[in-house]
PDB file of N, CA and C in Angstrom:
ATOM      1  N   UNK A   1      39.636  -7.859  38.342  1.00  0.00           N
ATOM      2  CA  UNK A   1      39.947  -8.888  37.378  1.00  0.00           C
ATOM      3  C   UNK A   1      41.436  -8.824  37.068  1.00  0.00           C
ATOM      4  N   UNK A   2      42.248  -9.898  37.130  1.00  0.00           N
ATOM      5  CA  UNK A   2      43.624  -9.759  36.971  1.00  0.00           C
ATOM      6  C   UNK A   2      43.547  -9.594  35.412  1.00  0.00           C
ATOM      7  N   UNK A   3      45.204  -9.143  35.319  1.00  0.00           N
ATOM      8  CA  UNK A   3      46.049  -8.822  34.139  1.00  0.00           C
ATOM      9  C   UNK A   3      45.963 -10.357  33.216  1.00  0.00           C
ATOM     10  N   UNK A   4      45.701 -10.507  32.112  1.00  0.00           N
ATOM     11  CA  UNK A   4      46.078 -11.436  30.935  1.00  0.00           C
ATOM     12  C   UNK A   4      47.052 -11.140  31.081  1.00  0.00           C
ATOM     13  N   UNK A   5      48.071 -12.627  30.673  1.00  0.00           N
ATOM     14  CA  UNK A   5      49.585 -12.260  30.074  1.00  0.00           C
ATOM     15  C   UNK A   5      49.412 -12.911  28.945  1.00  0.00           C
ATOM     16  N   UNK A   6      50.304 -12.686  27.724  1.00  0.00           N
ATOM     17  CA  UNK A   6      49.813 -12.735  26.495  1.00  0.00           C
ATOM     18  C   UNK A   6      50.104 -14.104  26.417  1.00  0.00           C
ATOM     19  N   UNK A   7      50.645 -15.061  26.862  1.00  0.00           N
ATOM     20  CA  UNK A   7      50.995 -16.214  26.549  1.00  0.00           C
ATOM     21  C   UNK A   7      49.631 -17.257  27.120  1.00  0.00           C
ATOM     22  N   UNK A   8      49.174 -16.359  28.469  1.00  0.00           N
ATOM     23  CA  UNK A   8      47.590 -17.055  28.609  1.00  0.00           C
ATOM     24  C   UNK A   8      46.744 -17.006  27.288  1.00  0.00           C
ATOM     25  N   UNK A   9      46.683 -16.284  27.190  1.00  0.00           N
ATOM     26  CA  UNK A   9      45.828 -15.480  25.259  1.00  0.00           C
ATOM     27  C   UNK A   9      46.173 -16.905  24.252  1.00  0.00           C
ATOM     28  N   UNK A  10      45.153 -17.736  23.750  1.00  0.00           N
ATOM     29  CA  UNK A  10      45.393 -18.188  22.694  1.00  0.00           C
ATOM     30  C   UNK A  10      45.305 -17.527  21.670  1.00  0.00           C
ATOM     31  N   UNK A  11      46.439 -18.409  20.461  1.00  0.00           N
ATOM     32  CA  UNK A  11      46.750 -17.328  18.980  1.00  0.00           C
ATOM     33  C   UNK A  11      45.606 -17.236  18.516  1.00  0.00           C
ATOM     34  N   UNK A  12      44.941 -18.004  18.773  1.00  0.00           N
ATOM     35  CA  UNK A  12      43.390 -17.520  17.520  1.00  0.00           C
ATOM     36  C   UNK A  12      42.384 -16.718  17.670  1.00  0.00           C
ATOM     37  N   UNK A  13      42.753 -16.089  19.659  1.00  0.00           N
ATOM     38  CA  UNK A  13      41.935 -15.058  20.038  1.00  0.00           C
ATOM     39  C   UNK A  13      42.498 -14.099  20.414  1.00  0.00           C
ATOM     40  N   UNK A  14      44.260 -13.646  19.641  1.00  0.00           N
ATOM     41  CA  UNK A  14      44.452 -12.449  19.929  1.00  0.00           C
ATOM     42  C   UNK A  14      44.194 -11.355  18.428  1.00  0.00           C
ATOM     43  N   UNK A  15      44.080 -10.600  18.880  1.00  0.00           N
ATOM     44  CA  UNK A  15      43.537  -9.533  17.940  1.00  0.00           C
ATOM     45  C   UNK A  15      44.654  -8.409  17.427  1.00  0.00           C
ATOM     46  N   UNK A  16      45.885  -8.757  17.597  1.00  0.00           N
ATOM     47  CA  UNK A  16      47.363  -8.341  17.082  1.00  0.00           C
ATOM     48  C   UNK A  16      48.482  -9.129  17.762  1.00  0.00           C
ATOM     49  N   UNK A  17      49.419  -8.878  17.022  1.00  0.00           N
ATOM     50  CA  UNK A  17      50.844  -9.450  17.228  1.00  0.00           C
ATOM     51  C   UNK A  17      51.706  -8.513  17.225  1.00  0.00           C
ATOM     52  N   UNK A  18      52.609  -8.501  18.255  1.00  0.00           N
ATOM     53  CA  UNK A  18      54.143  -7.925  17.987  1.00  0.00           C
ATOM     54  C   UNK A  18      55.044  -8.491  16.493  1.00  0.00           C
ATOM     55  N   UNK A  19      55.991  -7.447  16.768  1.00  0.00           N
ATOM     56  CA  UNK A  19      56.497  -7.888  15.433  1.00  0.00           C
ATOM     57  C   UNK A  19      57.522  -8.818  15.991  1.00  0.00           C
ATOM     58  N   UNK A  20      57.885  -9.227  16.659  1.00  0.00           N
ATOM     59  CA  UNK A  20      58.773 -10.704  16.913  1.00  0.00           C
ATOM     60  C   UNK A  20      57.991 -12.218  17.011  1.00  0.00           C
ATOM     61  N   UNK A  21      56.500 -11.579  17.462  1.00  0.00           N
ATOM     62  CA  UNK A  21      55.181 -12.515  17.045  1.00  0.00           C
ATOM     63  C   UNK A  21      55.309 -13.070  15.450  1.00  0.00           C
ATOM     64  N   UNK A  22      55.359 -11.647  14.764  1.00  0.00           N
ATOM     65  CA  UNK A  22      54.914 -12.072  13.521  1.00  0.00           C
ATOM     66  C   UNK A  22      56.380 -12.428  12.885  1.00  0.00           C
ATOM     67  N   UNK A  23      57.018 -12.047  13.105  1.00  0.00           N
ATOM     68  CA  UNK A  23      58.268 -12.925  12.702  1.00  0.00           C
ATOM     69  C   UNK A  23      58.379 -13.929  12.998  1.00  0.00           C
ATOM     70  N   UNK A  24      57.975 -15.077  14.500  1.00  0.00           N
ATOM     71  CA  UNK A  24      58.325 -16.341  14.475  1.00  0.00           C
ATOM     72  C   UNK A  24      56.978 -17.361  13.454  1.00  0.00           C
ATOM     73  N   UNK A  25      55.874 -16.364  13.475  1.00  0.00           N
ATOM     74  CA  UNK A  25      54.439 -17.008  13.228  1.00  0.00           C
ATOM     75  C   UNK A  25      55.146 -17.197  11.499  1.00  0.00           C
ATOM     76  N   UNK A  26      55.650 -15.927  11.014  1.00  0.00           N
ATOM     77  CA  UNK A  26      55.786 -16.142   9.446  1.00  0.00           C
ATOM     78  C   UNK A  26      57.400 -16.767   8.850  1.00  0.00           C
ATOM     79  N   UNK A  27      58.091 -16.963   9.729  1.00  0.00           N
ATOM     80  CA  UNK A  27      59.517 -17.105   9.277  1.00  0.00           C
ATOM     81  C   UNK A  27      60.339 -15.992   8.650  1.00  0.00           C
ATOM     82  N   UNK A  28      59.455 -14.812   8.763  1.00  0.00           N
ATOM     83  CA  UNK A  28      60.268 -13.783   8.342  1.00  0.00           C
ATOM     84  C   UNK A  28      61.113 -12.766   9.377  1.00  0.00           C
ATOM     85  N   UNK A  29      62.231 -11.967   8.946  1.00  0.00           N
ATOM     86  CA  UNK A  29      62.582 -11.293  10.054  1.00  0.00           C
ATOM     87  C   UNK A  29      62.097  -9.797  10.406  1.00  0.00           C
ATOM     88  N   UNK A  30      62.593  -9.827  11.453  1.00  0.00           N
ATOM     89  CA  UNK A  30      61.635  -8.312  11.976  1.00  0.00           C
ATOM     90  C   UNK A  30      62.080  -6.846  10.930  1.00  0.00           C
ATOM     91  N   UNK A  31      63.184  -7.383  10.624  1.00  0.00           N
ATOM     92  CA  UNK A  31      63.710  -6.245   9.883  1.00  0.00           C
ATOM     93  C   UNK A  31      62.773  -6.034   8.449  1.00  0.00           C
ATOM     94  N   UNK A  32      62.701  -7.552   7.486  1.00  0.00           N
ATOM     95  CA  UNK A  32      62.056  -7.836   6.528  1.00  0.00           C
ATOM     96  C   UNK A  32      60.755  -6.825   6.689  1.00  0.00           C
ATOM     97  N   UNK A  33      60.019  -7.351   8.076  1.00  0.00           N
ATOM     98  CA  UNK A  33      58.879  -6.757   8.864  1.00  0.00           C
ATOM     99  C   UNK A  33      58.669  -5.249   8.431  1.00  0.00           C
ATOM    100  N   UNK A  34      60.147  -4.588   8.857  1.00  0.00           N
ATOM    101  CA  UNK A  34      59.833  -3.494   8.535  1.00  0.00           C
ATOM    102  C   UNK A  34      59.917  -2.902   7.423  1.00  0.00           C
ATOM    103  N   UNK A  35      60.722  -3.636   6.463  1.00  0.00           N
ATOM    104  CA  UNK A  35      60.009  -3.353   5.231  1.00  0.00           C
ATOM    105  C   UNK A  35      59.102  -3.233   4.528  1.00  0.00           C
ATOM    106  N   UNK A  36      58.323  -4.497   4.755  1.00  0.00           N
ATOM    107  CA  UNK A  36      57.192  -4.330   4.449  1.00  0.00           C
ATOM    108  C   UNK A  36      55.987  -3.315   4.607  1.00  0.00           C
ATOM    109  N   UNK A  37      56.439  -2.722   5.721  1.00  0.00           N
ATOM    110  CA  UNK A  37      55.230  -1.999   6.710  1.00  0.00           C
ATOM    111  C   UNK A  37      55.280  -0.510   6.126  1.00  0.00           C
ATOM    112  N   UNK A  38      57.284  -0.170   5.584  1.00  0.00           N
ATOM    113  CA  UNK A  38      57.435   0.904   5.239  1.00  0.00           C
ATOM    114  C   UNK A  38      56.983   1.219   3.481  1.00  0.00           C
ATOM    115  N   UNK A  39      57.113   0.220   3.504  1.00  0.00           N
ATOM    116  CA  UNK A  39      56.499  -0.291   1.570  1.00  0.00           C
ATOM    117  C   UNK A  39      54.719  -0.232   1.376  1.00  0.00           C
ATOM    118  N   UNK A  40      53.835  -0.553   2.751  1.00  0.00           N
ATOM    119  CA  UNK A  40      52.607  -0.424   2.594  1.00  0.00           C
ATOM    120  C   UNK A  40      51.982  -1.358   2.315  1.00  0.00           C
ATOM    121  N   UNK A  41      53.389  -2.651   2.229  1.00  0.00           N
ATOM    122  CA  UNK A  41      52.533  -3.877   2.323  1.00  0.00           C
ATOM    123  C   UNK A  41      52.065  -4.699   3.144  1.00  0.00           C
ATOM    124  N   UNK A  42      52.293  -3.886   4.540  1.00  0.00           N
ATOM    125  CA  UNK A  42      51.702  -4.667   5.644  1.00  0.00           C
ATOM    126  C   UNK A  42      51.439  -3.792   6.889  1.00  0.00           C
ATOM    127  N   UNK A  43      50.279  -3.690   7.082  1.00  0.00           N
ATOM    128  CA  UNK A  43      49.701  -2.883   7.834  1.00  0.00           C
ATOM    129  C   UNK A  43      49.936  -2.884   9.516  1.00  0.00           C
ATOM    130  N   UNK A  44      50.385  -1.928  10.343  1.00  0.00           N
ATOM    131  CA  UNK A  44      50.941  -1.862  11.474  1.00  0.00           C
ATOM    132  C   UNK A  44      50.075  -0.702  12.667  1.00  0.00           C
ATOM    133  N   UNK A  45      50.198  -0.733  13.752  1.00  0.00           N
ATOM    134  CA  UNK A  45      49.747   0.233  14.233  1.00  0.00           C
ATOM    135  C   UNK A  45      50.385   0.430  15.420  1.00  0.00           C
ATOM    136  N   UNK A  46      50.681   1.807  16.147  1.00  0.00           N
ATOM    137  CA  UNK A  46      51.745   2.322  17.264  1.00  0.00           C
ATOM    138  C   UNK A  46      51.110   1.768  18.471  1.00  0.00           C
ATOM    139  N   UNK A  47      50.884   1.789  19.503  1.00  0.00           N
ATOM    140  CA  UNK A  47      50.343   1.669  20.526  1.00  0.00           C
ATOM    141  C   UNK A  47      51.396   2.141  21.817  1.00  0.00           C
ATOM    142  N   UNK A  48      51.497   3.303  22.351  1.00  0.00           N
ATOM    143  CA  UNK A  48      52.582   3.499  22.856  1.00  0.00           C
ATOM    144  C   UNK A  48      53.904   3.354  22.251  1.00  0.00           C
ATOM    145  N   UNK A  49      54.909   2.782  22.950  1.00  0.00           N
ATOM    146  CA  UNK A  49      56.359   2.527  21.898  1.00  0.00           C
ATOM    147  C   UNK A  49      56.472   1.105  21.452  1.00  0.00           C
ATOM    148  N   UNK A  50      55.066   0.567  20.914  1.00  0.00           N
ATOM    149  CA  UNK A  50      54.996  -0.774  20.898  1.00  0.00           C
ATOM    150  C   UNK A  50      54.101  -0.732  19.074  1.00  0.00           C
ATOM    151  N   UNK A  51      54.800  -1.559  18.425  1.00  0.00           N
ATOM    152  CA  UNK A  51      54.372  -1.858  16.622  1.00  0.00           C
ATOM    153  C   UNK A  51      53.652  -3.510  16.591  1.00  0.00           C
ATOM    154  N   UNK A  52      52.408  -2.911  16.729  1.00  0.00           N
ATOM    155  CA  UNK A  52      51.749  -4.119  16.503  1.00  0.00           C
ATOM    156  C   UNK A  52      51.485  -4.353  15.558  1.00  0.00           C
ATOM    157  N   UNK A  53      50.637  -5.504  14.667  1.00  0.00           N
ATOM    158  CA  UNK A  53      49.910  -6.202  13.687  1.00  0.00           C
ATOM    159  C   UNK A  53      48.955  -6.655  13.599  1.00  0.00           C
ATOM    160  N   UNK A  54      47.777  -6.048  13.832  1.00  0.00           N
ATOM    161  CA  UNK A  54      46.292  -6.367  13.500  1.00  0.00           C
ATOM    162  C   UNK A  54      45.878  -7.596  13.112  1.00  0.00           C
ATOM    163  N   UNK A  55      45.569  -8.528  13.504  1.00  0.00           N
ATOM    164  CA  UNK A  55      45.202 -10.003  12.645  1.00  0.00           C
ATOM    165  C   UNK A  55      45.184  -9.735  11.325  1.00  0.00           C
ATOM    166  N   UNK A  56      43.960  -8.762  11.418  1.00  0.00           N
ATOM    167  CA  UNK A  56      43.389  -8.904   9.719  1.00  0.00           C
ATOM    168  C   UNK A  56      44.788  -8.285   8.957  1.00  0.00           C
ATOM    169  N   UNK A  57      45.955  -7.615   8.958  1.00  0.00           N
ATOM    170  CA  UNK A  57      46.853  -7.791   8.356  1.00  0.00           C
ATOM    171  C   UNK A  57      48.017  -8.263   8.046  1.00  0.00           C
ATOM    172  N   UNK A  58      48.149  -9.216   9.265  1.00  0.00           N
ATOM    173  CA  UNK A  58      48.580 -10.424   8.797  1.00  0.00           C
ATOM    174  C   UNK A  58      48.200 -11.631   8.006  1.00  0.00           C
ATOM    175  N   UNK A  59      46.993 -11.546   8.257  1.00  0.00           N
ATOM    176  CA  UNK A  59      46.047 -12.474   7.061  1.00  0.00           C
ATOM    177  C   UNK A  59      46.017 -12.014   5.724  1.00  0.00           C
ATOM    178  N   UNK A  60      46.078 -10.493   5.512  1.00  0.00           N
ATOM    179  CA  UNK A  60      46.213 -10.072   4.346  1.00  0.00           C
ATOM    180  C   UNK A  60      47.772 -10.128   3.594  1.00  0.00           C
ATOM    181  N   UNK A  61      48.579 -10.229   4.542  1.00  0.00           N
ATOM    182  CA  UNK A  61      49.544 -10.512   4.158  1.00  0.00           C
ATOM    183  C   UNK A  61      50.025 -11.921   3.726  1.00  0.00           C
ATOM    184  N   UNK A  62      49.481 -12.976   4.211  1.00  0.00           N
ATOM    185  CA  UNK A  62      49.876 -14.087   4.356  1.00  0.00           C
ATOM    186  C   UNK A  62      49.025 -14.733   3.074  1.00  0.00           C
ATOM    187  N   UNK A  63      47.925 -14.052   2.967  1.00  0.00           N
ATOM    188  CA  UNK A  63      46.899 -14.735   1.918  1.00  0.00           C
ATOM    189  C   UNK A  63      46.791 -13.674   0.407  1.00  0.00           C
ATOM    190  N   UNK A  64      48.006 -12.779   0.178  1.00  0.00           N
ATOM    191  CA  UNK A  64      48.709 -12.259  -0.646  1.00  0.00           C
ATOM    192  C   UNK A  64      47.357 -10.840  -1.495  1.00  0.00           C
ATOM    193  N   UNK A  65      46.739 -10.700  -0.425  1.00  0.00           N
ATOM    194  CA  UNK A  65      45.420 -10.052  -0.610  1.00  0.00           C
ATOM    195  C   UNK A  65      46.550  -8.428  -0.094  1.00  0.00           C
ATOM    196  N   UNK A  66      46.423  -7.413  -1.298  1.00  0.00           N
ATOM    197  CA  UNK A  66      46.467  -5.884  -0.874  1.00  0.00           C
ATOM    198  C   UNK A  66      45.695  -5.477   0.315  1.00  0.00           C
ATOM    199  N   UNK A  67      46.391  -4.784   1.456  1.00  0.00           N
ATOM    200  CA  UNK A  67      46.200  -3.661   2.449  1.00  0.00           C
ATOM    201  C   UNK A  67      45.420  -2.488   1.802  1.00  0.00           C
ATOM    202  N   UNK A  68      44.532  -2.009   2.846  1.00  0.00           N
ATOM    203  CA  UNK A  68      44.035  -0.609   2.079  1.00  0.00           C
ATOM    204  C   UNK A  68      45.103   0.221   1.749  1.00  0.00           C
ATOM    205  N   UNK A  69      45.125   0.854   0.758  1.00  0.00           N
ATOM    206  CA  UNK A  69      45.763   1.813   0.536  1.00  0.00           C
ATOM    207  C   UNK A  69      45.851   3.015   1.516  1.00  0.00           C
ATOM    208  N   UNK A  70      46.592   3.326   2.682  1.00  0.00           N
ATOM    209  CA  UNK A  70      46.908   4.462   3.495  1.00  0.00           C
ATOM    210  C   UNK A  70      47.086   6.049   2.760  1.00  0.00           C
ATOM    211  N   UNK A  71      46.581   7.011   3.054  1.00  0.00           N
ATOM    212  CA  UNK A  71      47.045   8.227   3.119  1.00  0.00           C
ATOM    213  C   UNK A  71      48.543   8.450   3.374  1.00  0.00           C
ATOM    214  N   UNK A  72      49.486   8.169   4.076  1.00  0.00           N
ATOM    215  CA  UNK A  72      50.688   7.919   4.502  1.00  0.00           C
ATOM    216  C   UNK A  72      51.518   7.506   3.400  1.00  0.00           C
ATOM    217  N   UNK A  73      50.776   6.124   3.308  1.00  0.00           N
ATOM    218  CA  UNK A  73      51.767   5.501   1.923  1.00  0.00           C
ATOM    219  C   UNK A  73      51.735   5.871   0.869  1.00  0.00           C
ATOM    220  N   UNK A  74      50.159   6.828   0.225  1.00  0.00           N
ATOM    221  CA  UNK A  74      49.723   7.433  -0.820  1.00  0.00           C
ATOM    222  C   UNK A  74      51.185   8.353  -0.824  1.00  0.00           C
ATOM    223  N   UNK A  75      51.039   9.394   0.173  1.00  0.00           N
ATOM    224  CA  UNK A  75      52.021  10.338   0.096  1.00  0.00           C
ATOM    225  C   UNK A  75      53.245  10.273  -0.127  1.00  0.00           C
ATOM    226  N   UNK A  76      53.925   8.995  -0.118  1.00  0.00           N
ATOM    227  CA  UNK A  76      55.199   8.451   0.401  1.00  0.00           C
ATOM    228  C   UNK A  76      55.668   8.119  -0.687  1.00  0.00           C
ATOM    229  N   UNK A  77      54.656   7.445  -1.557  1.00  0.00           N
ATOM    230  CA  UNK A  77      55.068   7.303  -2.851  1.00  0.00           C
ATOM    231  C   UNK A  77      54.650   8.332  -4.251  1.00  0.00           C
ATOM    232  N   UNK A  78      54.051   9.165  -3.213  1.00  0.00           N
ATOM    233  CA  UNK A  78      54.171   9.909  -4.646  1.00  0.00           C
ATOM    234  C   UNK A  78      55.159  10.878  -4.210  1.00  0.00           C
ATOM    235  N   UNK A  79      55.790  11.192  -3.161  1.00  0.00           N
ATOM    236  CA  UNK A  79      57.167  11.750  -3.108  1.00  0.00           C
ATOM    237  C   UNK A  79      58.227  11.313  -3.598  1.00  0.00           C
ATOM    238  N   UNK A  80      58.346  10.012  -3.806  1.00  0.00           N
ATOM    239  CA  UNK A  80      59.344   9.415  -4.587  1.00  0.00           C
ATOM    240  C   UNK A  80      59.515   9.626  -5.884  1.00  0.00           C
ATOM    241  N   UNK A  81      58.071   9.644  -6.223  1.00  0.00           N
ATOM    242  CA  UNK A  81      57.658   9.821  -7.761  1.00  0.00           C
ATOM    243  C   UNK A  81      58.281  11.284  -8.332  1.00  0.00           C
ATOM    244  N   UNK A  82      58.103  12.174  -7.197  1.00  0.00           N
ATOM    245  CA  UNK A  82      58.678  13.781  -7.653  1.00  0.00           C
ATOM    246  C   UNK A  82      59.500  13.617  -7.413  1.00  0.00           C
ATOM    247  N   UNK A  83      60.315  12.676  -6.755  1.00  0.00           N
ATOM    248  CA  UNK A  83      62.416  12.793  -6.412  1.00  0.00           C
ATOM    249  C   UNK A  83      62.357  13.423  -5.117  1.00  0.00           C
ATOM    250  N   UNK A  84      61.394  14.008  -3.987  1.00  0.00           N
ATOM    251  CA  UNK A  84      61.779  14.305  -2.708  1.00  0.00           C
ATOM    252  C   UNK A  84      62.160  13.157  -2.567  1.00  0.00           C
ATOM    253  N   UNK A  85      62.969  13.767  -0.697  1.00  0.00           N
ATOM    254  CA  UNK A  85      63.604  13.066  -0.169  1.00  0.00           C
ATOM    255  C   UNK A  85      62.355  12.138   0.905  1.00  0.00           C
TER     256      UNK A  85
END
């Protein structure tokens, strides 16, 4: 069975986005992107050296609905909270 290329893939049946995806889909920039992601307000996942976006959190993002709360981000901010770096 050959290779999909993602542009064969319609948007409503892919099941993540790159973040230059989700930057043209939202008008935001990739950088913004990564703010968000580092803030915990928008949920991401590694896949090799590649930062994807899960549908369902772009929808959560877009439809202003909270991400689960991560272990990661739990930690992240309560390091801030004690003044680590």
């Amino acid at each position: 069975m050959p290779h999909a290329r993602v542009a064969d893939v319609p948007i409503e049946h892919r099941a993540a986005f790159s973040l230059a995806e989700v930057a043209g889909l939202t008008g935001l920039s990739i950088s913004g992107l990564y703010l968000l992601i580092g803030r915990g307000q928008l949920r991401s996942i590694r896949v090799g050296g590649r930062r994807l976006v899960p549908r369902e959190a772009l929808e959560e993002l877009l439809t202003n609905r909270k991400p689960p709360v991560s272990v990661a981000a739990t930690l992240s901010t309560k390091r801030k909270q004690e003044g680590a770096p």
